[in-house]
C-alpha atoms as a PDB file:
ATOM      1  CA  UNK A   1       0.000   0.000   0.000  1.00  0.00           C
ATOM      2  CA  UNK A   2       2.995   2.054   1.287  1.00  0.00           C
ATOM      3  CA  UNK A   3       4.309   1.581  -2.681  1.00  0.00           C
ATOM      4  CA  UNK A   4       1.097   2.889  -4.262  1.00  0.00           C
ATOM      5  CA  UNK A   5       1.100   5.863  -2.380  1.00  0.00           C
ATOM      6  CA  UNK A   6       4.731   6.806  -2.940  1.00  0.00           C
ATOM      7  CA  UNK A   7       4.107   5.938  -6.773  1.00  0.00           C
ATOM      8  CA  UNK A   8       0.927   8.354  -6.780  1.00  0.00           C
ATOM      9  CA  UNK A   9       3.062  11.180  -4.938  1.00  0.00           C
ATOM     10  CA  UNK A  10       5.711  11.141  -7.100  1.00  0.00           C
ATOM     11  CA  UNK A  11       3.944  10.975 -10.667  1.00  0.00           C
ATOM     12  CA  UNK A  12       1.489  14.113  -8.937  1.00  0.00           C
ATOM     13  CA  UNK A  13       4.841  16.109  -8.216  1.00  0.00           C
ATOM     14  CA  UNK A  14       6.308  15.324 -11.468  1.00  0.00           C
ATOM     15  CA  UNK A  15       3.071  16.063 -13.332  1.00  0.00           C
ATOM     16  CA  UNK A  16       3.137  19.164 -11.531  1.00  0.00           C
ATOM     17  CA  UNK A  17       6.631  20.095 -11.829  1.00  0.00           C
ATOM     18  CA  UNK A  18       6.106  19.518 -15.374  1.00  0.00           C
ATOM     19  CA  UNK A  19       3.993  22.653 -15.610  1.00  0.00           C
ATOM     20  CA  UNK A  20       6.026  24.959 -14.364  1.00  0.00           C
ATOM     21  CA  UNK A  21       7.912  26.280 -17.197  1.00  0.00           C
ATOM     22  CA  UNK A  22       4.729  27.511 -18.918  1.00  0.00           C
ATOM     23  CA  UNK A  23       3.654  29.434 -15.669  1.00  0.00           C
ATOM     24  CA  UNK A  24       6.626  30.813 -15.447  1.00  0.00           C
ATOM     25  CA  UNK A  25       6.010  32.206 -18.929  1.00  0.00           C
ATOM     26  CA  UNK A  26       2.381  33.092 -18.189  1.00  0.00           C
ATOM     27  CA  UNK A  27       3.129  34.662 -15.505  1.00  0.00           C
ATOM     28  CA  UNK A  28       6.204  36.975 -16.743  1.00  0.00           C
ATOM     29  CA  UNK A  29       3.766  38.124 -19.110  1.00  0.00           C
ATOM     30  CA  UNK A  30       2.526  39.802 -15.962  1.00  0.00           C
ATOM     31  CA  UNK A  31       5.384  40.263 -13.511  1.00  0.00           C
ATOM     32  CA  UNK A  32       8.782  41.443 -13.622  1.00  0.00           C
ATOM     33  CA  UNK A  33      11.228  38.619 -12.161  1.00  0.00           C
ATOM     34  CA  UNK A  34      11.977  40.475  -8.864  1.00  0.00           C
ATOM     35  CA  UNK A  35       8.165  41.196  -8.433  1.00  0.00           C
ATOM     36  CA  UNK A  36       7.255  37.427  -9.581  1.00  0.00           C
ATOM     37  CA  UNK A  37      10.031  36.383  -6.950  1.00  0.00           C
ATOM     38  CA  UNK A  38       8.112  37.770  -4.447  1.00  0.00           C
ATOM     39  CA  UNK A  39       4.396  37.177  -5.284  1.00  0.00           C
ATOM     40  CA  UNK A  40       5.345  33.472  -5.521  1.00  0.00           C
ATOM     41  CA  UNK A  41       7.425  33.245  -1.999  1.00  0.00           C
ATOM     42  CA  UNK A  42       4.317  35.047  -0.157  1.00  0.00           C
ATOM     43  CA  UNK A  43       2.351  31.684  -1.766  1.00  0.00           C
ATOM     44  CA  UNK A  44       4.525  29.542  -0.905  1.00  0.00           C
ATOM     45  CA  UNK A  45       5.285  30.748   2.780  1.00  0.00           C
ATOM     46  CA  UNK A  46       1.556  30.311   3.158  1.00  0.00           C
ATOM     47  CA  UNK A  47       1.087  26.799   1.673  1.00  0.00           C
ATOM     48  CA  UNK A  48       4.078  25.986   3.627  1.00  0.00           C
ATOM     49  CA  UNK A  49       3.149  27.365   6.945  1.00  0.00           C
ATOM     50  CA  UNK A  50      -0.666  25.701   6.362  1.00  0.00           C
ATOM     51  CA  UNK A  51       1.204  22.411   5.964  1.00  0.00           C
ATOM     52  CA  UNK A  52       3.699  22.464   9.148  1.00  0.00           C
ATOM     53  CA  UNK A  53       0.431  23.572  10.987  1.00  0.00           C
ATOM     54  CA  UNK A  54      -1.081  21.031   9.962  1.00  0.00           C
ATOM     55  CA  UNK A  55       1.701  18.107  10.496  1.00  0.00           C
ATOM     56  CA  UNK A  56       1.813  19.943  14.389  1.00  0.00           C
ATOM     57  CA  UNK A  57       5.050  21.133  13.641  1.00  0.00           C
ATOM     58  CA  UNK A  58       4.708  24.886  13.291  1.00  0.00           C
ATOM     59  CA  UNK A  59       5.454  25.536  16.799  1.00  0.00           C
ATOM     60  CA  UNK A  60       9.196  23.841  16.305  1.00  0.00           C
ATOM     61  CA  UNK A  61       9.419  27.088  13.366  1.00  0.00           C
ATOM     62  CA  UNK A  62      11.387  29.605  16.226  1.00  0.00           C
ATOM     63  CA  UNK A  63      13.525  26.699  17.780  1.00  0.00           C
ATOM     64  CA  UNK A  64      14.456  25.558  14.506  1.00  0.00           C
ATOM     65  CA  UNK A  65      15.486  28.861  13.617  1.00  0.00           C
ATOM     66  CA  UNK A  66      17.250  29.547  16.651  1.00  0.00           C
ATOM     67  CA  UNK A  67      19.434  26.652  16.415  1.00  0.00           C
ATOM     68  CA  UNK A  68      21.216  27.864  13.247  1.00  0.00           C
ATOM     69  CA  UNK A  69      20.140  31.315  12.640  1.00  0.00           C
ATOM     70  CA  UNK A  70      23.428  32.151  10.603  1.00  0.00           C
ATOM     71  CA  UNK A  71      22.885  28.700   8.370  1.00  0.00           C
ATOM     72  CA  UNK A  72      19.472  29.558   8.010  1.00  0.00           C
ATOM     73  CA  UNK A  73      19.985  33.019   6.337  1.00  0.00           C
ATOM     74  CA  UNK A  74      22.474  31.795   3.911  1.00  0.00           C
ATOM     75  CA  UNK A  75      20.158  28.943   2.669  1.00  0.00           C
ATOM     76  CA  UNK A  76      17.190  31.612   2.210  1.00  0.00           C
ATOM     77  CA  UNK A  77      19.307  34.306   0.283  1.00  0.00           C
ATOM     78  CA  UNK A  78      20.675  31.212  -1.944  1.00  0.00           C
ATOM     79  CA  UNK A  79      16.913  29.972  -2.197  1.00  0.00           C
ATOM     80  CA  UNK A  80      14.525  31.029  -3.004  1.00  0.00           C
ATOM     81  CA  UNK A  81      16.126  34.508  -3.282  1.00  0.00           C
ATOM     82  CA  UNK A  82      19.385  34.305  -5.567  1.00  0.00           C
ATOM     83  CA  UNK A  83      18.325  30.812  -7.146  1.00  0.00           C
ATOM     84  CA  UNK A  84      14.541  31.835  -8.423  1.00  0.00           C
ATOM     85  CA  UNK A  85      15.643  35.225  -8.625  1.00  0.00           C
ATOM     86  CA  UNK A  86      18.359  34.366 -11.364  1.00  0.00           C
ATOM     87  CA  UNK A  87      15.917  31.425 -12.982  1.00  0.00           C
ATOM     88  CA  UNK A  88      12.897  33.173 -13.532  1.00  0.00           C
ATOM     89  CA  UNK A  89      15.698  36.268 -15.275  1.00  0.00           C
ATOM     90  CA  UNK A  90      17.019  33.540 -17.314  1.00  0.00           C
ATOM     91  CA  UNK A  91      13.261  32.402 -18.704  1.00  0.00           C
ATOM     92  CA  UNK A  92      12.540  36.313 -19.322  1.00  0.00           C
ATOM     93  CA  UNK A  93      15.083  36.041 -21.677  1.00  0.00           C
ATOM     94  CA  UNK A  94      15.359  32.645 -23.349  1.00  0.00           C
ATOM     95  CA  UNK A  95      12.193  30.425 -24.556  1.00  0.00           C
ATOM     96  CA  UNK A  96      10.804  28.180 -21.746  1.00  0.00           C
ATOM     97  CA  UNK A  97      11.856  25.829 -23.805  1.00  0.00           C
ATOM     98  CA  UNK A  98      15.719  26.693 -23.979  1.00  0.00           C
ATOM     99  CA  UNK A  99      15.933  27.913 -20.169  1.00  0.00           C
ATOM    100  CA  UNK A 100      14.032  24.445 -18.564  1.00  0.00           C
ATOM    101  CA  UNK A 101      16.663  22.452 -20.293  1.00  0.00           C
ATOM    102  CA  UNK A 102      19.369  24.213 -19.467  1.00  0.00           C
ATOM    103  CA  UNK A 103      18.037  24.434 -15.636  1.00  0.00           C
ATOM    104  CA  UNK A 104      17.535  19.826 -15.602  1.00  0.00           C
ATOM    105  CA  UNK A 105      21.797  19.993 -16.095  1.00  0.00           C
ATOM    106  CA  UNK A 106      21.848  21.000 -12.658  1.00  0.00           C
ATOM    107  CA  UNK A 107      22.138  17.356 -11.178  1.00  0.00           C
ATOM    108  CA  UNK A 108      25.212  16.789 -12.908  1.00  0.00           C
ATOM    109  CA  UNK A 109      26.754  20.346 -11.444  1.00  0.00           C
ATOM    110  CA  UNK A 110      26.340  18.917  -8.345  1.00  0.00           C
ATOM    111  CA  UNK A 111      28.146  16.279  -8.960  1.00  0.00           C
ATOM    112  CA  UNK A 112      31.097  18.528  -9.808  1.00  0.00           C
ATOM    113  CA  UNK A 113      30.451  20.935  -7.010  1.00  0.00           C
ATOM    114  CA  UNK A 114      30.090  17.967  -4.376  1.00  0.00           C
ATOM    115  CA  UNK A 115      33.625  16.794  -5.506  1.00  0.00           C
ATOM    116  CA  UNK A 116      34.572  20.036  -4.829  1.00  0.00           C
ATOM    117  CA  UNK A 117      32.992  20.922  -1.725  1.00  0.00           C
ATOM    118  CA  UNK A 118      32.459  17.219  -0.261  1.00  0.00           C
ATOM    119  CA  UNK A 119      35.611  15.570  -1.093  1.00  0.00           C
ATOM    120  CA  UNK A 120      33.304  12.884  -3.181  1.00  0.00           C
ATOM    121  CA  UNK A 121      34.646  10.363  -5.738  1.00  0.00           C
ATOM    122  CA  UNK A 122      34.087  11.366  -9.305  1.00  0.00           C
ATOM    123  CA  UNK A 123      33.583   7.761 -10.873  1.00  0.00           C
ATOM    124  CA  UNK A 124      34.372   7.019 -14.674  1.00  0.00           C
ATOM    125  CA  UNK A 125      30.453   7.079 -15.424  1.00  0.00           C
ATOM    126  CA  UNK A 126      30.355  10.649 -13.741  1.00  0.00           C
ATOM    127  CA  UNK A 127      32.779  12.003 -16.290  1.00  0.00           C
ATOM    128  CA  UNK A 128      30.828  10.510 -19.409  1.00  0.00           C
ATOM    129  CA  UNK A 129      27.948  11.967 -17.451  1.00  0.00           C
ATOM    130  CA  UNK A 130      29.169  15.431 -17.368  1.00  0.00           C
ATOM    131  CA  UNK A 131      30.428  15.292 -21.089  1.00  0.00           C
ATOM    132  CA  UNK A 132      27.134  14.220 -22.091  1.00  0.00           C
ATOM    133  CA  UNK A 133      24.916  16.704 -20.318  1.00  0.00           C
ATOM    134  CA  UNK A 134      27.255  19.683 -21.039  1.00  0.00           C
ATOM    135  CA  UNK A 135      27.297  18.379 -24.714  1.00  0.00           C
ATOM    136  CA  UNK A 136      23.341  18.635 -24.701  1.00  0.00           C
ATOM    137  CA  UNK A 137      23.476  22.157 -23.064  1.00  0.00           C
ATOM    138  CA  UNK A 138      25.693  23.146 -25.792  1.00  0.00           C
ATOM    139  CA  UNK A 139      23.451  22.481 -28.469  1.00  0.00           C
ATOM    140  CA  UNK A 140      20.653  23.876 -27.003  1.00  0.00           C
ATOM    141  CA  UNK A 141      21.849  27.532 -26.260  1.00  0.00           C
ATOM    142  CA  UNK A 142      23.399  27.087 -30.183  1.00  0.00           C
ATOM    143  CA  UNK A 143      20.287  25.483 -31.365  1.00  0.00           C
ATOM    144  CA  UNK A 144      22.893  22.899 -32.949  1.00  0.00           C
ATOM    145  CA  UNK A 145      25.148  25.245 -34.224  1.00  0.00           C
ATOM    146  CA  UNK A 146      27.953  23.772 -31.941  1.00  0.00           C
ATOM    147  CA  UNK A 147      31.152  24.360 -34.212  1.00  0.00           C
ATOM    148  CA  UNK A 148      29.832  28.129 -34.537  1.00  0.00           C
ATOM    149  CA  UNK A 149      29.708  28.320 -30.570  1.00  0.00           C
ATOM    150  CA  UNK A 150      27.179  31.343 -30.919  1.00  0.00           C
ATOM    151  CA  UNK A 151      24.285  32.099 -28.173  1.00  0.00           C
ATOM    152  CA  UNK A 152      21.184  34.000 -28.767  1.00  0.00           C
ATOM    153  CA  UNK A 153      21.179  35.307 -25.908  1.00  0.00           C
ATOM    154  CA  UNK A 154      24.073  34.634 -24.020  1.00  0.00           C
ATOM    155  CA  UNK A 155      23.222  36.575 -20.837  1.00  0.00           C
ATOM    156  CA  UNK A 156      19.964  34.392 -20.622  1.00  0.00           C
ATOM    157  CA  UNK A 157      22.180  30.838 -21.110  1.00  0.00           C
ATOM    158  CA  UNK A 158      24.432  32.039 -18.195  1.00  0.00           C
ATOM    159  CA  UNK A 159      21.614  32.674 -16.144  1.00  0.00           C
ATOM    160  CA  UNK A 160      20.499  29.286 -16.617  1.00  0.00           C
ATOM    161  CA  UNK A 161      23.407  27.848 -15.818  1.00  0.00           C
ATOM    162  CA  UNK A 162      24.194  29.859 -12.814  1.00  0.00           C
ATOM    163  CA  UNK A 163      20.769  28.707 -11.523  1.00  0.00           C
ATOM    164  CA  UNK A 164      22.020  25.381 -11.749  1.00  0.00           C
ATOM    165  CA  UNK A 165      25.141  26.114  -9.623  1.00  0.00           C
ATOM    166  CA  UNK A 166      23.009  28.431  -6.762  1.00  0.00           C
ATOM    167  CA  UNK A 167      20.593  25.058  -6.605  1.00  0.00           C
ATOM    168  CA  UNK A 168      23.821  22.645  -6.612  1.00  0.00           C
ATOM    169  CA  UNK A 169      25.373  25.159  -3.742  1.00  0.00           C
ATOM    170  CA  UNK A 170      21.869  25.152  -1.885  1.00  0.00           C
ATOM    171  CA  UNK A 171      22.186  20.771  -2.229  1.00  0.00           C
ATOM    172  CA  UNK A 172      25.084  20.797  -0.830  1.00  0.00           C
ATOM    173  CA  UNK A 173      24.597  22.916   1.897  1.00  0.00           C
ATOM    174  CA  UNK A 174      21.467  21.054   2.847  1.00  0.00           C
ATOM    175  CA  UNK A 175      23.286  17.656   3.703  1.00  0.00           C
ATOM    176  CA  UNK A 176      24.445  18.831   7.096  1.00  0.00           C
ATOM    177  CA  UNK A 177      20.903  19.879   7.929  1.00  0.00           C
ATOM    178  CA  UNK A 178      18.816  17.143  10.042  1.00  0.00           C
ATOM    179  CA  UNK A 179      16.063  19.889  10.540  1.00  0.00           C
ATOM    180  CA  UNK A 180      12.736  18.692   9.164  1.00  0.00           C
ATOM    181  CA  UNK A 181      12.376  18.970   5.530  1.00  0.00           C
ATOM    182  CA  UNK A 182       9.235  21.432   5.929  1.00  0.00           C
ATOM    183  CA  UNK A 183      10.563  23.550   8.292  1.00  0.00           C
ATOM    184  CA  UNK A 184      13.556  23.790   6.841  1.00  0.00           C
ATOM    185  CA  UNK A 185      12.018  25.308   3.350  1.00  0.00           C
ATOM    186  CA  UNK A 186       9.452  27.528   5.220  1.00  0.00           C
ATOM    187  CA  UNK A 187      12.081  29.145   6.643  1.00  0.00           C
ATOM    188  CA  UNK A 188      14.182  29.590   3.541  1.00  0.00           C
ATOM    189  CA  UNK A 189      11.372  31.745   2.215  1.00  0.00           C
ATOM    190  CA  UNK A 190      10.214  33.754   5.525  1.00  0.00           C
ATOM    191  CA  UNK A 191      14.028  34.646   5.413  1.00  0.00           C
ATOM    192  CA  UNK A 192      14.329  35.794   1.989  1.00  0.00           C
ATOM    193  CA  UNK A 193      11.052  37.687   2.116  1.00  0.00           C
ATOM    194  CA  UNK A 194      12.667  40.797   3.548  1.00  0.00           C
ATOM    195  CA  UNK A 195      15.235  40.951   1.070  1.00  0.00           C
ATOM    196  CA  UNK A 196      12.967  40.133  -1.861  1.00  0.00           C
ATOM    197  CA  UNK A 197      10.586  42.894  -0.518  1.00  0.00           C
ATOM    198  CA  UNK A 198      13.278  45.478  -0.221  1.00  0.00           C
ATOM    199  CA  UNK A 199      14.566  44.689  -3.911  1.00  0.00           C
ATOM    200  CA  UNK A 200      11.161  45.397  -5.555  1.00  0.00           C
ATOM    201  CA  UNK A 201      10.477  47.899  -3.579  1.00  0.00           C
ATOM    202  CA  UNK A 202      13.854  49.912  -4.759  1.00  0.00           C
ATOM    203  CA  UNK A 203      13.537  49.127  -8.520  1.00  0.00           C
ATOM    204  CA  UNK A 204       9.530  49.681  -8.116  1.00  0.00           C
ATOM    205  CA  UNK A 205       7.510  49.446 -11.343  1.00  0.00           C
ATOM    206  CA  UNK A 206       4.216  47.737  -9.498  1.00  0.00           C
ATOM    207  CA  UNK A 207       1.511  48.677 -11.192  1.00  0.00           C
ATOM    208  CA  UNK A 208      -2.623  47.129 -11.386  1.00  0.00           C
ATOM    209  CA  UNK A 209      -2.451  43.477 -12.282  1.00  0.00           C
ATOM    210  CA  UNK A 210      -5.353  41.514 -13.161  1.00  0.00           C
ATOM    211  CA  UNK A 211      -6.369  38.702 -11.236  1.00  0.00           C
ATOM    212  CA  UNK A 212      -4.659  36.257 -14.286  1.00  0.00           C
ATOM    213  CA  UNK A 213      -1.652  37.650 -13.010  1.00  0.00           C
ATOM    214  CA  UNK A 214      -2.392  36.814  -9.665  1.00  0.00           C
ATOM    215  CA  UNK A 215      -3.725  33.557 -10.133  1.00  0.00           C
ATOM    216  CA  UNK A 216      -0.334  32.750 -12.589  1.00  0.00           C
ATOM    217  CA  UNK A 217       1.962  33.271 -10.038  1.00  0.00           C
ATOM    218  CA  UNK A 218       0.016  31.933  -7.114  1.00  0.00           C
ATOM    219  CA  UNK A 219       0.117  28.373  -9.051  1.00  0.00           C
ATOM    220  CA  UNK A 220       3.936  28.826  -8.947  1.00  0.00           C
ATOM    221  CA  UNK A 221       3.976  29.629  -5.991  1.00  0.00           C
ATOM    222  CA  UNK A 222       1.911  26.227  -4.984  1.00  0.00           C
ATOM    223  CA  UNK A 223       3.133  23.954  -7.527  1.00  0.00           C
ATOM    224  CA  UNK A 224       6.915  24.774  -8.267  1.00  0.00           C
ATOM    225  CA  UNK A 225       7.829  26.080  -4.882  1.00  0.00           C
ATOM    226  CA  UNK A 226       5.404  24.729  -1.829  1.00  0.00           C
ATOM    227  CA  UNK A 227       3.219  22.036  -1.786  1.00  0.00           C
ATOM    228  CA  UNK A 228       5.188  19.774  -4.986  1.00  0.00           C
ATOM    229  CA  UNK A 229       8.299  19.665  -2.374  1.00  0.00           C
ATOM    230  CA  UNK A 230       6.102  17.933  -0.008  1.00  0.00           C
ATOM    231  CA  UNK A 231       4.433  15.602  -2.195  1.00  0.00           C
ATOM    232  CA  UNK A 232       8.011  14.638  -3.389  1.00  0.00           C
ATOM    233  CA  UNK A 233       9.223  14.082   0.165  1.00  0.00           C
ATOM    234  CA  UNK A 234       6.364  12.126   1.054  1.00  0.00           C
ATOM    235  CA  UNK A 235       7.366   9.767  -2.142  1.00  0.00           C
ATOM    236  CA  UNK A 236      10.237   9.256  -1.401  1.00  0.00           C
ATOM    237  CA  UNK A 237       9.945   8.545   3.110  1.00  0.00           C
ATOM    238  CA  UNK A 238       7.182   5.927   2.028  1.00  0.00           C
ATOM    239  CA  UNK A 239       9.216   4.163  -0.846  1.00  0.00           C
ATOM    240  CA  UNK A 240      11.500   1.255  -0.604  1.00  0.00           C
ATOM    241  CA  UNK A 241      12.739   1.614  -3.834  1.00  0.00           C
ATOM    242  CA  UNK A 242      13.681   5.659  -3.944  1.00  0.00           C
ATOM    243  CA  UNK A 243      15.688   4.906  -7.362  1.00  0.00           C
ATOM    244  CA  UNK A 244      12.431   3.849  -9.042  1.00  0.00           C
ATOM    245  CA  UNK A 245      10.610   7.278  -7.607  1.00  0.00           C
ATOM    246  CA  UNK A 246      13.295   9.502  -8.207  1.00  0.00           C
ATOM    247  CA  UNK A 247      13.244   8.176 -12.252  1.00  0.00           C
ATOM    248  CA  UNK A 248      10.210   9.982 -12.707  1.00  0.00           C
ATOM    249  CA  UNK A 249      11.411  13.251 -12.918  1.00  0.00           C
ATOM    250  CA  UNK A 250      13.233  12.188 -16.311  1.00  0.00           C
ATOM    251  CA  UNK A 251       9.383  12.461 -17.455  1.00  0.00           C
ATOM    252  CA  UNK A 252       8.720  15.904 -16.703  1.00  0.00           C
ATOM    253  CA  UNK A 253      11.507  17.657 -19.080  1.00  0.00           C
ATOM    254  CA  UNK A 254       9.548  16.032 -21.823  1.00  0.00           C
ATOM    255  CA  UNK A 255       5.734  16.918 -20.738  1.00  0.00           C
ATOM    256  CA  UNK A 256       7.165  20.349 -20.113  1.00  0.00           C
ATOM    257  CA  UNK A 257       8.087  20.413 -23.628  1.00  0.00           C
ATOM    258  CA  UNK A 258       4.597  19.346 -25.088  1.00  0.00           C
ATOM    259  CA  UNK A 259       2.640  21.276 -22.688  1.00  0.00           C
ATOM    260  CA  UNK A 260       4.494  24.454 -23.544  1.00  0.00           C
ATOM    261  CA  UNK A 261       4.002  23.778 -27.752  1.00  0.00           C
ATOM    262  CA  UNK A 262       0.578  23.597 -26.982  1.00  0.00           C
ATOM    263  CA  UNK A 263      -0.558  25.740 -24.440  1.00  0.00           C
ATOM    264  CA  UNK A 264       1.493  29.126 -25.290  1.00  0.00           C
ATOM    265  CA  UNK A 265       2.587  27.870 -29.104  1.00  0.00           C
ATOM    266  CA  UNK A 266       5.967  27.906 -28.032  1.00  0.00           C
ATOM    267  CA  UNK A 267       8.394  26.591 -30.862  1.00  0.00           C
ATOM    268  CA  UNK A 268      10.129  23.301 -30.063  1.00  0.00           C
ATOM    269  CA  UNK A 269      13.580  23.618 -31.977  1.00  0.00           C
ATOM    270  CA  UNK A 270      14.686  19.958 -33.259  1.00  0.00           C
ATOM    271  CA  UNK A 271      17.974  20.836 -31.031  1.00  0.00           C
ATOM    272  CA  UNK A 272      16.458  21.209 -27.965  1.00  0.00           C
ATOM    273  CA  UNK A 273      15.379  17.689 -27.849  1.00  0.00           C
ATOM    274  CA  UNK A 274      18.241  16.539 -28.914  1.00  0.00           C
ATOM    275  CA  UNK A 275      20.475  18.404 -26.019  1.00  0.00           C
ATOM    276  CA  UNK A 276      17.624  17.395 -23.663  1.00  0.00           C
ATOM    277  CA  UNK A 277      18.129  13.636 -24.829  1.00  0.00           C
ATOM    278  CA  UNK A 278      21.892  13.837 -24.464  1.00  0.00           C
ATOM    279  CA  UNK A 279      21.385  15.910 -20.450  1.00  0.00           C
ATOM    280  CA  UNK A 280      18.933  12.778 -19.794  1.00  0.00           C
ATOM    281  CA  UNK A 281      20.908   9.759 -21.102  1.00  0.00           C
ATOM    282  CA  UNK A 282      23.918  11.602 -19.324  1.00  0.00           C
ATOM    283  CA  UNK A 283      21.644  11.442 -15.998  1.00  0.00           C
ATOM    284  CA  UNK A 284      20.742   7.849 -16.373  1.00  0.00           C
ATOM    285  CA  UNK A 285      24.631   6.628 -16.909  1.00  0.00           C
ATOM    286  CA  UNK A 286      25.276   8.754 -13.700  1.00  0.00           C
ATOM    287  CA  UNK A 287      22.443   6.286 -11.839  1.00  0.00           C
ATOM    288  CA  UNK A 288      23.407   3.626 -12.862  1.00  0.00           C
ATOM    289  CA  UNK A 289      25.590   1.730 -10.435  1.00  0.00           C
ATOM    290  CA  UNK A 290      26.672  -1.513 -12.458  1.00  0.00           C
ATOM    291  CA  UNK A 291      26.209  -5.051 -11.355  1.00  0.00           C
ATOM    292  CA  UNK A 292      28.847  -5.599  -9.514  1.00  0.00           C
ATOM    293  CA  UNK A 293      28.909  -2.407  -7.404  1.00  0.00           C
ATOM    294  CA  UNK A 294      25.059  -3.411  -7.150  1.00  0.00           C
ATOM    295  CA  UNK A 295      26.112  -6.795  -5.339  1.00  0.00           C
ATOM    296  CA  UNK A 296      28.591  -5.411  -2.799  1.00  0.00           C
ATOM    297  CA  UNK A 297      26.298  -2.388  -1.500  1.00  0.00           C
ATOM    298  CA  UNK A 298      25.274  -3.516   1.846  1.00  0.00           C
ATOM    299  CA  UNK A 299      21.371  -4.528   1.957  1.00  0.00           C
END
C-alpha cells in the first residue's frame, strides 16, 4: 500500500513540476522577475506554513530557527532569493523551452560541485555523465550550431546555468541539515522575504495586475515552490525503492516540452530535444551503479 502511495506522490509532483515552465512564462507576461520572486514566496510561505500547521510542527518554526540562525539566512538568500531570482531572469530572456533544459543539467553540477565541496569520488560514469549533459546544453543555447559556438542570448544561457550552480550550492549545503524537511524550506522563504521585498520595492515598477496575473503566479507559488516539495518528500519517506521514484522526474523535461508547444505555441527547436536527450541519457549513466557495485552495497 505504502508503494502505491509513494508511486501516486511522485507521478502528482512530477506532473506538476512539469507545468512549471509555462507558468513561469504566463506569468512573466505579468510580472517582472523580482516582483514574480516575491508574489510566488508570499504563496509559498503560506502553503508551507498551512502544511507544518497542519503536520503539528509549526510551533518547532522559532527553535528551529534559533538553532542555526546564521545557516538559516544563507540557505534563504541562496533559495529562493538568488536561485529563483536568477531562474525566472534567465526564462525572461530565453524560450521556456531553452531555459528548462538548461536548468535539468543541474544534477550533474552537483556532482562537480560535491567533488569540490564534499571531497566525493568522481567515478568514470560521472565524467561521461558530465560530457554528455554539457554536450546537450551546448546544443541547445546554439540550437545545434555547436562548431559556430554562438548564443542568442548569451546573458539568458548564463543565467540558466548559474541557476544550476546556486541550486547545486543550496544541495550541498542542505546535507548537514537534520532539521525537518518542511521547516527547513518555510524558513528559507520567511528569510528571503525581507530581502525580496526590499529589492522590488527599490527598482519599483508595481503597477494594477489583473487577477490572471495573480492567479499565474500563485500556481507557482503552490506547484513549483510549496506544496510539490512535499508531495516529493512524502514519495520518497514511504518508498523502498527511492531509485524507481526519483526516475520519474526524467518524465517531466519532456511533458514540459509538449505542454508548452501547446498551451502558449511555443516553438520546439529539433535541437532542444536533442540536447535534452543527451542531459537525460547523461543522468541515467550517472544512476546507474553496475552489477557488480550493485552486489557489494550492503542490503
Amino acid at each position: 500500500m505504502n508503494e502505491r502511495y509513494a508511486l501516486g506522490y511522485g507521478l502528482a509532483a512530477v506532473l506538476l513540476w512539469s507545468t512549471v515552465a509555462t507558468a513561469f512564462k504566463i506569468t512573466l507576461d505579468f510580472f517582472t522577475p523580482v516582483q514574480m520572486l516575491v508574489a510566488a514566496s508570499v504563496v509559498s510561505a503560506i502553503a508551507l506554513a498551512g502544511i507544518a500547521l497542519y503536520q503539528g510542527k509549526l510551533h518547532l518554526l522559532g527553535r528551529t530557527f534559533m538553532a542555526r540562525p546564521h545557516y538559516y539566512l544563507l540557505l534563504g538568500l541562496i533559495n529562493p532569493f538568488a536561485y529563483y531570482l536568477v531562474l525566472f531572469k534567465a526564462y525572461d530572456l530565453l524560450p521556456a523551452s531553452q531555459a528548462q533544459p538548461l536548468n535539468y543539467s543541474w544534477a550533474i553540477t552537483l556532482t562537480l560541485m560535491a567533488a569540490v565541496f564534499l571531497g566525493q569520488k568522481i567515478r568514470k560514469q560521472d565524467w561521461a555523465a558530465c560530457a554528455l549533459g554539457y554536450l546537450g546544453v551546448v546544443i541547445i543555447a546554439t540550437k545545434g550550431d555547436v562548431m559556430a559556438l554562438q548564443f542568442d542570448n548569451p546573458t539568458g544561457v548564463a543565467l540558466a546555468l548559474l541557476s544550476t550552480l546556486l541550486w547545486a550550492m543550496y544541495w550541498i549545503l542542505n546535507t548537514k541539515n537534520q532539521a525537518d524537511a518542511v521547516l527547513a524550506v518555510l524558513l528559507g522563504f520567511l528569510v528571503s522575504l525581507p530581502f525580496s521585498i526590499g529589492l522590488s520595492l527599490y527598482i519599483g515598477g508595481w503597477t494594477a495586475i489583473p487577477w490572471q496575473g495573480w492567479a499565474a503566479v500563485s500556481y507557482v507559488g503552490l506547484f513549483e515552490m510549496g506544496i510539490t516539495f512535499v508531495l516529493w518528500i512524502n514519495a520518497l519517506k514511504l518508498t523502498r525503492n527511492t531509485a524507481r521514484i526519483s526516475n520519474l522526474i526524467f518524465i517531466s523535461p519532456f511533458i514540459s516540452l509538449m505542454l508548452l508547444a501547446t498551451i502558449i505555441g511555443e516553438e520546439i527547436h529539433p535541437s532542444t530535444l536533442v540536447g535534452l536527450v543527451l542531459i537525460v541519457f547523461g543522468l541515467l549513466i550517472q544512476q546507474w551503479k553496475g552489477k557488480k557495485q550493485q552486489t557489494e552495497t550492503p542490503a
